[in-house]
PDB file of N, CA and C in Angstrom:
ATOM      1  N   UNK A   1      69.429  35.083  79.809  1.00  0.00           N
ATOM      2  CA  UNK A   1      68.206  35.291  80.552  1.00  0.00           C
ATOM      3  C   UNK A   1      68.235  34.368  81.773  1.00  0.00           C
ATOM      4  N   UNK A   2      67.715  34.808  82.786  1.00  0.00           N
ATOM      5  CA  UNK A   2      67.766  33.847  84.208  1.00  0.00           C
ATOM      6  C   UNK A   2      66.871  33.542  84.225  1.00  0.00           C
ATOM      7  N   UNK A   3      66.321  32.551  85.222  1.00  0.00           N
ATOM      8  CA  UNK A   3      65.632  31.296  85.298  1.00  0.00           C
ATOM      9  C   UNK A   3      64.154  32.123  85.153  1.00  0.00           C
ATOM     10  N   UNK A   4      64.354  32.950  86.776  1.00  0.00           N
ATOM     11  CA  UNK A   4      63.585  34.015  87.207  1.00  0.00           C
ATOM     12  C   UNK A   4      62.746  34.791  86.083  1.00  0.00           C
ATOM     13  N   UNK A   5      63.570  34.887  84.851  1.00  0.00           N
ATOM     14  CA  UNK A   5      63.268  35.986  84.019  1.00  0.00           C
ATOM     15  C   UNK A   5      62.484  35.191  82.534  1.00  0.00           C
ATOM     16  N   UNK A   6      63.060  34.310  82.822  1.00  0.00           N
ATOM     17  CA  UNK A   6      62.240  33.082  82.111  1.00  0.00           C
ATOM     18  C   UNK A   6      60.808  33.065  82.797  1.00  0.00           C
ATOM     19  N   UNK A   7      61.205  32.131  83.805  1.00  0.00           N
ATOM     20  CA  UNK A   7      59.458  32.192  84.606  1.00  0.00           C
ATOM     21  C   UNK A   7      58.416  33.458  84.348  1.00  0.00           C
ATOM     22  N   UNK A   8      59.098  34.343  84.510  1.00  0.00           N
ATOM     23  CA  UNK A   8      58.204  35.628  84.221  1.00  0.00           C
ATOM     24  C   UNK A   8      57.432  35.899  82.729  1.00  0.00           C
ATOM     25  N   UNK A   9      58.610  35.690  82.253  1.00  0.00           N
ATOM     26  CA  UNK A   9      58.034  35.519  80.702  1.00  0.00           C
ATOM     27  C   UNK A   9      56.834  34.451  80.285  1.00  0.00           C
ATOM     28  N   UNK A  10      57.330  33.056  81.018  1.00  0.00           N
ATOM     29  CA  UNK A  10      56.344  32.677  80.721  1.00  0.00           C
ATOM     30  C   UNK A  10      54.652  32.731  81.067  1.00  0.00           C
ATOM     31  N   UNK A  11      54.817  33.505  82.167  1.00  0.00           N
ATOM     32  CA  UNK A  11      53.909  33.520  83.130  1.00  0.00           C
ATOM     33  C   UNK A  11      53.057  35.051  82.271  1.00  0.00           C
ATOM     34  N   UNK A  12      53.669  35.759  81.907  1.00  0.00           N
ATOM     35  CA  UNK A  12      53.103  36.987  80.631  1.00  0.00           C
ATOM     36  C   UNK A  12      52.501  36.431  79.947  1.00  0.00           C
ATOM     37  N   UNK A  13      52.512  35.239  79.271  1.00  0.00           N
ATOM     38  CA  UNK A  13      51.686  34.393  78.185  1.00  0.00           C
ATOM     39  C   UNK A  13      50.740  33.512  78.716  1.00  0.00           C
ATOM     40  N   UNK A  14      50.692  33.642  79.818  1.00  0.00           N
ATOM     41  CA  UNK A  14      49.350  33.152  80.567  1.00  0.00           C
ATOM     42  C   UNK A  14      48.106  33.984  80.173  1.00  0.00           C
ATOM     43  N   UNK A  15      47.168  33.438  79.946  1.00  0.00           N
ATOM     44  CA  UNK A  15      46.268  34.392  80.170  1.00  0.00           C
ATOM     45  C   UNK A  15      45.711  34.413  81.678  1.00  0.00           C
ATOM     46  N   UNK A  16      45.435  35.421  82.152  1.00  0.00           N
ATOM     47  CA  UNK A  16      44.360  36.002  83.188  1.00  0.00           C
ATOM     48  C   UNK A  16      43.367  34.569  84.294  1.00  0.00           C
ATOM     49  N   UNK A  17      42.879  33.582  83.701  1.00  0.00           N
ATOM     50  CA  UNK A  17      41.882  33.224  84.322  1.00  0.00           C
ATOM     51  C   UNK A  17      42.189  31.930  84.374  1.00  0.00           C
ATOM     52  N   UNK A  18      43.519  31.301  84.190  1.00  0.00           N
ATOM     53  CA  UNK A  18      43.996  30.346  83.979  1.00  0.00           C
ATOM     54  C   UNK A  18      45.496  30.474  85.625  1.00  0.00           C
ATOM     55  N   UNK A  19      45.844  31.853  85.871  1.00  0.00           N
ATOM     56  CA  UNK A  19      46.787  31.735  86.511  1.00  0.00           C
ATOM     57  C   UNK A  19      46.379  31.148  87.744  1.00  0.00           C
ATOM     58  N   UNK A  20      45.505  30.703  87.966  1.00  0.00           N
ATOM     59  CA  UNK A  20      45.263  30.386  89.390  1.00  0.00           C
ATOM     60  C   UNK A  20      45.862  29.114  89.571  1.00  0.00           C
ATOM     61  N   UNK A  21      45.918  28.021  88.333  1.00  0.00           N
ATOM     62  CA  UNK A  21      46.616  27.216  88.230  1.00  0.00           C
ATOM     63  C   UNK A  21      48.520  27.349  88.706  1.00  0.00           C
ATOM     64  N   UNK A  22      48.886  28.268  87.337  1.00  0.00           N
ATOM     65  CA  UNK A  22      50.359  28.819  88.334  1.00  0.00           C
ATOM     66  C   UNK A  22      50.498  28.950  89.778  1.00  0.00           C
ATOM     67  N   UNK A  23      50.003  29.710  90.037  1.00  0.00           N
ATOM     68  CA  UNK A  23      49.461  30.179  91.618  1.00  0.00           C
ATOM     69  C   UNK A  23      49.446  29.085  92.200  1.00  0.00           C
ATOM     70  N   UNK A  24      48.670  27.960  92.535  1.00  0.00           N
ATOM     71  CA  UNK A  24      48.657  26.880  93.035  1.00  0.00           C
ATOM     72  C   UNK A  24      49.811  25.679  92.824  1.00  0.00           C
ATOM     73  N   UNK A  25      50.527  25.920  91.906  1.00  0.00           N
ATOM     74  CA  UNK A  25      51.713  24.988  91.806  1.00  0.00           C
ATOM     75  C   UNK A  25      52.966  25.469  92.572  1.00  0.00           C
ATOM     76  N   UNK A  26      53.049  27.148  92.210  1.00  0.00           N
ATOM     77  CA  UNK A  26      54.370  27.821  93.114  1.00  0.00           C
ATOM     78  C   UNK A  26      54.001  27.631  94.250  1.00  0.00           C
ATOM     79  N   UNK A  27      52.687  27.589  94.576  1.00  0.00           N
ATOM     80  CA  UNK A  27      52.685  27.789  95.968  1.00  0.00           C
ATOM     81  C   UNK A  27      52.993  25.996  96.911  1.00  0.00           C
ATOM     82  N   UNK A  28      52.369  24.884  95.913  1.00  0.00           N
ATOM     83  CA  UNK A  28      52.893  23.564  96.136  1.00  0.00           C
ATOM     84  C   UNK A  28      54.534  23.528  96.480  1.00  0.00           C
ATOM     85  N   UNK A  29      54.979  24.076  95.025  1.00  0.00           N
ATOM     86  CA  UNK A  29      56.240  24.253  95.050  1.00  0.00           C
ATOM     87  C   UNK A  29      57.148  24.851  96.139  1.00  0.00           C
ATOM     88  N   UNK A  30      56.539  25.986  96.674  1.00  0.00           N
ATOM     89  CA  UNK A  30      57.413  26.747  98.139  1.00  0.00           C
ATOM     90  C   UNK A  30      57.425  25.786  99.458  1.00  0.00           C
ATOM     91  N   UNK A  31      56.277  24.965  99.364  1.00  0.00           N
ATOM     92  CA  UNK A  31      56.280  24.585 100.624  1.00  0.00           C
ATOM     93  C   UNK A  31      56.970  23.354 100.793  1.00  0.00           C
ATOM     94  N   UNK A  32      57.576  23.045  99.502  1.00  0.00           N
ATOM     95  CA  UNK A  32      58.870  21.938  99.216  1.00  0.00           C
ATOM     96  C   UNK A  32      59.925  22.420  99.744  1.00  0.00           C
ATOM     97  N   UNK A  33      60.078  23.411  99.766  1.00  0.00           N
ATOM     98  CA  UNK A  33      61.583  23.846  99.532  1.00  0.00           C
ATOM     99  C   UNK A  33      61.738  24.605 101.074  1.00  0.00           C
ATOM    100  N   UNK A  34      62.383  23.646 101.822  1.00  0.00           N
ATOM    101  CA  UNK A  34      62.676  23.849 103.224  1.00  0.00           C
ATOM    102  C   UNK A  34      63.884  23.587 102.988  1.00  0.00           C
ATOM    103  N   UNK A  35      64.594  24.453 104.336  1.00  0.00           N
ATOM    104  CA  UNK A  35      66.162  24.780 104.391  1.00  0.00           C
ATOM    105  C   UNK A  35      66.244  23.499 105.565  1.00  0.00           C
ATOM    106  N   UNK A  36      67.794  23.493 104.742  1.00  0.00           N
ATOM    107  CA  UNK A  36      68.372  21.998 105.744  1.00  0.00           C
ATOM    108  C   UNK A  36      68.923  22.505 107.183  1.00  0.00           C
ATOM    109  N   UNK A  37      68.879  22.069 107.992  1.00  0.00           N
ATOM    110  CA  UNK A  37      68.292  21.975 109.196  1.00  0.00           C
ATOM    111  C   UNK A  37      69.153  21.316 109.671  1.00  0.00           C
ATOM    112  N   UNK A  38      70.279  21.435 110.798  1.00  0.00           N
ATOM    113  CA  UNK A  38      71.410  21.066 111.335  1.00  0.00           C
ATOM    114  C   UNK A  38      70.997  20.020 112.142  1.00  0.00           C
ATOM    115  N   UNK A  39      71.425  18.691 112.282  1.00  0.00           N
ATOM    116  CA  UNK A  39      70.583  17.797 113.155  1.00  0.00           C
ATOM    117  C   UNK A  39      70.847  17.543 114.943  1.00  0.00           C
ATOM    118  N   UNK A  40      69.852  17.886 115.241  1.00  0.00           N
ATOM    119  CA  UNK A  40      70.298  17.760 117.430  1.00  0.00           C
ATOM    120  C   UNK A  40      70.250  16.799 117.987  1.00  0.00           C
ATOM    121  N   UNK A  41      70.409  16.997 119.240  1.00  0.00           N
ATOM    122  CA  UNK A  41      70.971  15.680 119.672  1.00  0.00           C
ATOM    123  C   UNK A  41      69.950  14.325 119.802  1.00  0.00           C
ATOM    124  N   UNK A  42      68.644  14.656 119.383  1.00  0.00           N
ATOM    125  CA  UNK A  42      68.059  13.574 119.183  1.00  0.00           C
ATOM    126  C   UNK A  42      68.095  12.773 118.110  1.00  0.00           C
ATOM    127  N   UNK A  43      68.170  14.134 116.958  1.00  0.00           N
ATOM    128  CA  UNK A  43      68.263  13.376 115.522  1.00  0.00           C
ATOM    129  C   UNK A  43      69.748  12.609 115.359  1.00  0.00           C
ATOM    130  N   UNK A  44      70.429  13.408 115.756  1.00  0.00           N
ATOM    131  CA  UNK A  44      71.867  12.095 115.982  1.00  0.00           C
ATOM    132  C   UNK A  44      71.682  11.258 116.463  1.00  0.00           C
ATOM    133  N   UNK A  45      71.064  11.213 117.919  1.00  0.00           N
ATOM    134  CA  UNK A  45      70.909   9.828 118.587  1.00  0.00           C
ATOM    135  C   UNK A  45      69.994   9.138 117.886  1.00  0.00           C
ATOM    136  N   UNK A  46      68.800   9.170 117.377  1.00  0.00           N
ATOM    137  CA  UNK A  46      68.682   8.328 116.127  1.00  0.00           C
ATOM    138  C   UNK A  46      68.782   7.675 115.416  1.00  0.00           C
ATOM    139  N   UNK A  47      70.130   8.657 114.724  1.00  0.00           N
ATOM    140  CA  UNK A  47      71.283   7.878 113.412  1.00  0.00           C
ATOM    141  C   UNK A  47      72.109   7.197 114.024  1.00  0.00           C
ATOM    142  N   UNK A  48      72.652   7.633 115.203  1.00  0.00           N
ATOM    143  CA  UNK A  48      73.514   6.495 115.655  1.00  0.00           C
ATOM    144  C   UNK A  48      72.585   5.713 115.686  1.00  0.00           C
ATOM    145  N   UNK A  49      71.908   5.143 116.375  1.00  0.00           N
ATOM    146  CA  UNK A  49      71.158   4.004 116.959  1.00  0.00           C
ATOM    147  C   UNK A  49      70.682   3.258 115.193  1.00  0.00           C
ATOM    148  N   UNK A  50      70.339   3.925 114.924  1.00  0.00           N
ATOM    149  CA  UNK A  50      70.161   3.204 113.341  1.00  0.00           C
ATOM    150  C   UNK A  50      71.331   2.588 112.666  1.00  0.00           C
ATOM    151  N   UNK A  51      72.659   3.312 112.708  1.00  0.00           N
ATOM    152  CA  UNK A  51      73.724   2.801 112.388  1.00  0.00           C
ATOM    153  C   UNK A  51      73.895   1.600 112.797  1.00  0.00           C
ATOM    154  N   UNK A  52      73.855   0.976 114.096  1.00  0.00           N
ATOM    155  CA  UNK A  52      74.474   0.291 115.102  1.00  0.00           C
ATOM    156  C   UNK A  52      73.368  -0.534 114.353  1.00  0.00           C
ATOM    157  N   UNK A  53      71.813  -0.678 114.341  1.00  0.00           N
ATOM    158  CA  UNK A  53      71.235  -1.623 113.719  1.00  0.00           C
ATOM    159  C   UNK A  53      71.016  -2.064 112.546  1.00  0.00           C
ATOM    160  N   UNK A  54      71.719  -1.208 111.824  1.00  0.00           N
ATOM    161  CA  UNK A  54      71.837  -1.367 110.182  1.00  0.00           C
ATOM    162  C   UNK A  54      73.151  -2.231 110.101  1.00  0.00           C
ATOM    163  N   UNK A  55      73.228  -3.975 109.425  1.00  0.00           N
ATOM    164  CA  UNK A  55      74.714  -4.598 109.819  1.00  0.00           C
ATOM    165  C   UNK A  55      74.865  -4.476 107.662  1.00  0.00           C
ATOM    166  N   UNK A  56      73.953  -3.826 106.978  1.00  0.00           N
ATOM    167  CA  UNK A  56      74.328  -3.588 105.913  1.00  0.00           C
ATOM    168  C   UNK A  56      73.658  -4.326 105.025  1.00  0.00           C
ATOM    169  N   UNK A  57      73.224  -5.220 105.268  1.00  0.00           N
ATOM    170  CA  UNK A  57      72.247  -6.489 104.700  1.00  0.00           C
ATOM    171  C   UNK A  57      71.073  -5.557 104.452  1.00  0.00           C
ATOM    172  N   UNK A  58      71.023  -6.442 103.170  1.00  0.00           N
ATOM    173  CA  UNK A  58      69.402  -5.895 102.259  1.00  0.00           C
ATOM    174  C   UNK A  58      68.372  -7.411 101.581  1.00  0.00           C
ATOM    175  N   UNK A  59      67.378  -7.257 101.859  1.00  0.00           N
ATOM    176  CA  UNK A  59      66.512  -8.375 101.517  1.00  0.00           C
ATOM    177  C   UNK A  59      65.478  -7.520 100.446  1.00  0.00           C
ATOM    178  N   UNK A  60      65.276  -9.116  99.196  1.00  0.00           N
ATOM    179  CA  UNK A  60      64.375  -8.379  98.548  1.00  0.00           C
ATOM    180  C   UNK A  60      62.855  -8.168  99.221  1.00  0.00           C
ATOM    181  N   UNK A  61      61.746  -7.616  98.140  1.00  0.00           N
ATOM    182  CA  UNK A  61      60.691  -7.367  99.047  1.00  0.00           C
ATOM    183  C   UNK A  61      60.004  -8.802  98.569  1.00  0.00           C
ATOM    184  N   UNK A  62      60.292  -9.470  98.161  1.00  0.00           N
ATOM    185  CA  UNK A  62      59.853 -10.872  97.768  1.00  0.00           C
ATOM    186  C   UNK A  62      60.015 -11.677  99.032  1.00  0.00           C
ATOM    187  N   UNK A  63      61.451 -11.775  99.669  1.00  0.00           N
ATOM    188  CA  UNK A  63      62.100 -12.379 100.808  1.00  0.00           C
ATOM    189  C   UNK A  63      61.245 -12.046 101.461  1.00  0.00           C
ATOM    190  N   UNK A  64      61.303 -10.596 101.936  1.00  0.00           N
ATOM    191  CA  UNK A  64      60.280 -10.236 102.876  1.00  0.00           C
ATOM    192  C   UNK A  64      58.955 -10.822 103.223  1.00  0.00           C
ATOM    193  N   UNK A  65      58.012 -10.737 101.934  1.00  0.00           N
ATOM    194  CA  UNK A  65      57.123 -12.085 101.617  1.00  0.00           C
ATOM    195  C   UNK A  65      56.716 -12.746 102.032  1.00  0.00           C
ATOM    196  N   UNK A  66      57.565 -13.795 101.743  1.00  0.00           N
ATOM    197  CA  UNK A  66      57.910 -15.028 101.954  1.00  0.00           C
ATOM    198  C   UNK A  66      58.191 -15.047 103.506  1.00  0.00           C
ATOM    199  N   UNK A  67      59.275 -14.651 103.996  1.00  0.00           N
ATOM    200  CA  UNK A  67      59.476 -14.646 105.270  1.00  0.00           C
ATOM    201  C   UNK A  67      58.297 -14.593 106.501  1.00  0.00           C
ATOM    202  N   UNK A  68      57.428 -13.753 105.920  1.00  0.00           N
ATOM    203  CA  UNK A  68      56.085 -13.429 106.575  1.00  0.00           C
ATOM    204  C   UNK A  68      54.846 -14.228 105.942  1.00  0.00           C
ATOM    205  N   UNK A  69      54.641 -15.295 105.124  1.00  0.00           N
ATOM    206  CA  UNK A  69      54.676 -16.434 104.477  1.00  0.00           C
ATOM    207  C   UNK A  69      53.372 -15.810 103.674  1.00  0.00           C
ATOM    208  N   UNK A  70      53.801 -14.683 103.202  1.00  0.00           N
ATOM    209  CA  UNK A  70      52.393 -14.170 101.779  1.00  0.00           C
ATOM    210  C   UNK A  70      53.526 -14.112 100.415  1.00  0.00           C
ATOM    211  N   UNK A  71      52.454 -13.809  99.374  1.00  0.00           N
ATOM    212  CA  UNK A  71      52.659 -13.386  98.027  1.00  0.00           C
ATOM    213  C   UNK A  71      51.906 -12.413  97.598  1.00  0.00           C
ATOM    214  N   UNK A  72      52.739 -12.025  96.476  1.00  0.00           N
ATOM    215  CA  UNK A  72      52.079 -10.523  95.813  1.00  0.00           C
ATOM    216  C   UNK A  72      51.033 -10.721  95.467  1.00  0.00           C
ATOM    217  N   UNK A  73      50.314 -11.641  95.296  1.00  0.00           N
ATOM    218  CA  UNK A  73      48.751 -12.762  95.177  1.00  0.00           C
ATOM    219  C   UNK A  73      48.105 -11.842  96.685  1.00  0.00           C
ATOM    220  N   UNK A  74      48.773 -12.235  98.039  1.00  0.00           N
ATOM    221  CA  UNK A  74      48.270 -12.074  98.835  1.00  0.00           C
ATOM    222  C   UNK A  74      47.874 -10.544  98.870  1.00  0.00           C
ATOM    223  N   UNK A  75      48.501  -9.502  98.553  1.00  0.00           N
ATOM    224  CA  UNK A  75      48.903  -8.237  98.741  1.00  0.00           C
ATOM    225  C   UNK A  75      47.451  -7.453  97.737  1.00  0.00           C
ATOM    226  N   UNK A  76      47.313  -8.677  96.790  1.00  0.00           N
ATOM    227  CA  UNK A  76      45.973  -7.875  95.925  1.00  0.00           C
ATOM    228  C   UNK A  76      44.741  -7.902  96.700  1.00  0.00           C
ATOM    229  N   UNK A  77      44.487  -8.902  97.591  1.00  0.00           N
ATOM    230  CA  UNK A  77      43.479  -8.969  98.089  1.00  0.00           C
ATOM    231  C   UNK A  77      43.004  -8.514  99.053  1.00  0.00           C
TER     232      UNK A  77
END
């Protein structure tokens, strides 16, 4: 049985006044599902430029913090 044919099935055991729920999730669901999209010459120039500033280094978000001289204390308030 395919996925498709599954879904259907299950969607038969729905009752009636409840599908609006289904309905509202596929339809969440479609508007996820965008096709990938070849990138132009801005979105390259972009990534390059991000490349060139990315030297690979990662800080925790604690460092970060600190660096900016708060705590997760600070962040509740």
């Amino acid at each position: 049985m395919s996925n498709k044919e599954r879904v259907l099935q299950l969607i038969d055991e729905i009752p009636d006044y409840k599908l609006i729920y289904v309905v509202d999730m596929l339809n969440s669901i479609k508007s996820l599902l965008v096709e990938e999209v070849n990138p132009d010459e801005w979105d390259l120039n972009m990534i390059s430029q991000a490349q060139i500033e990315n030297d690979g280094e990662t800080i925790s978000f604690e460092e970060m913090l600190a660096k900016d001289g708060f705590t997760y204390e600070d962040l509740q308030n």
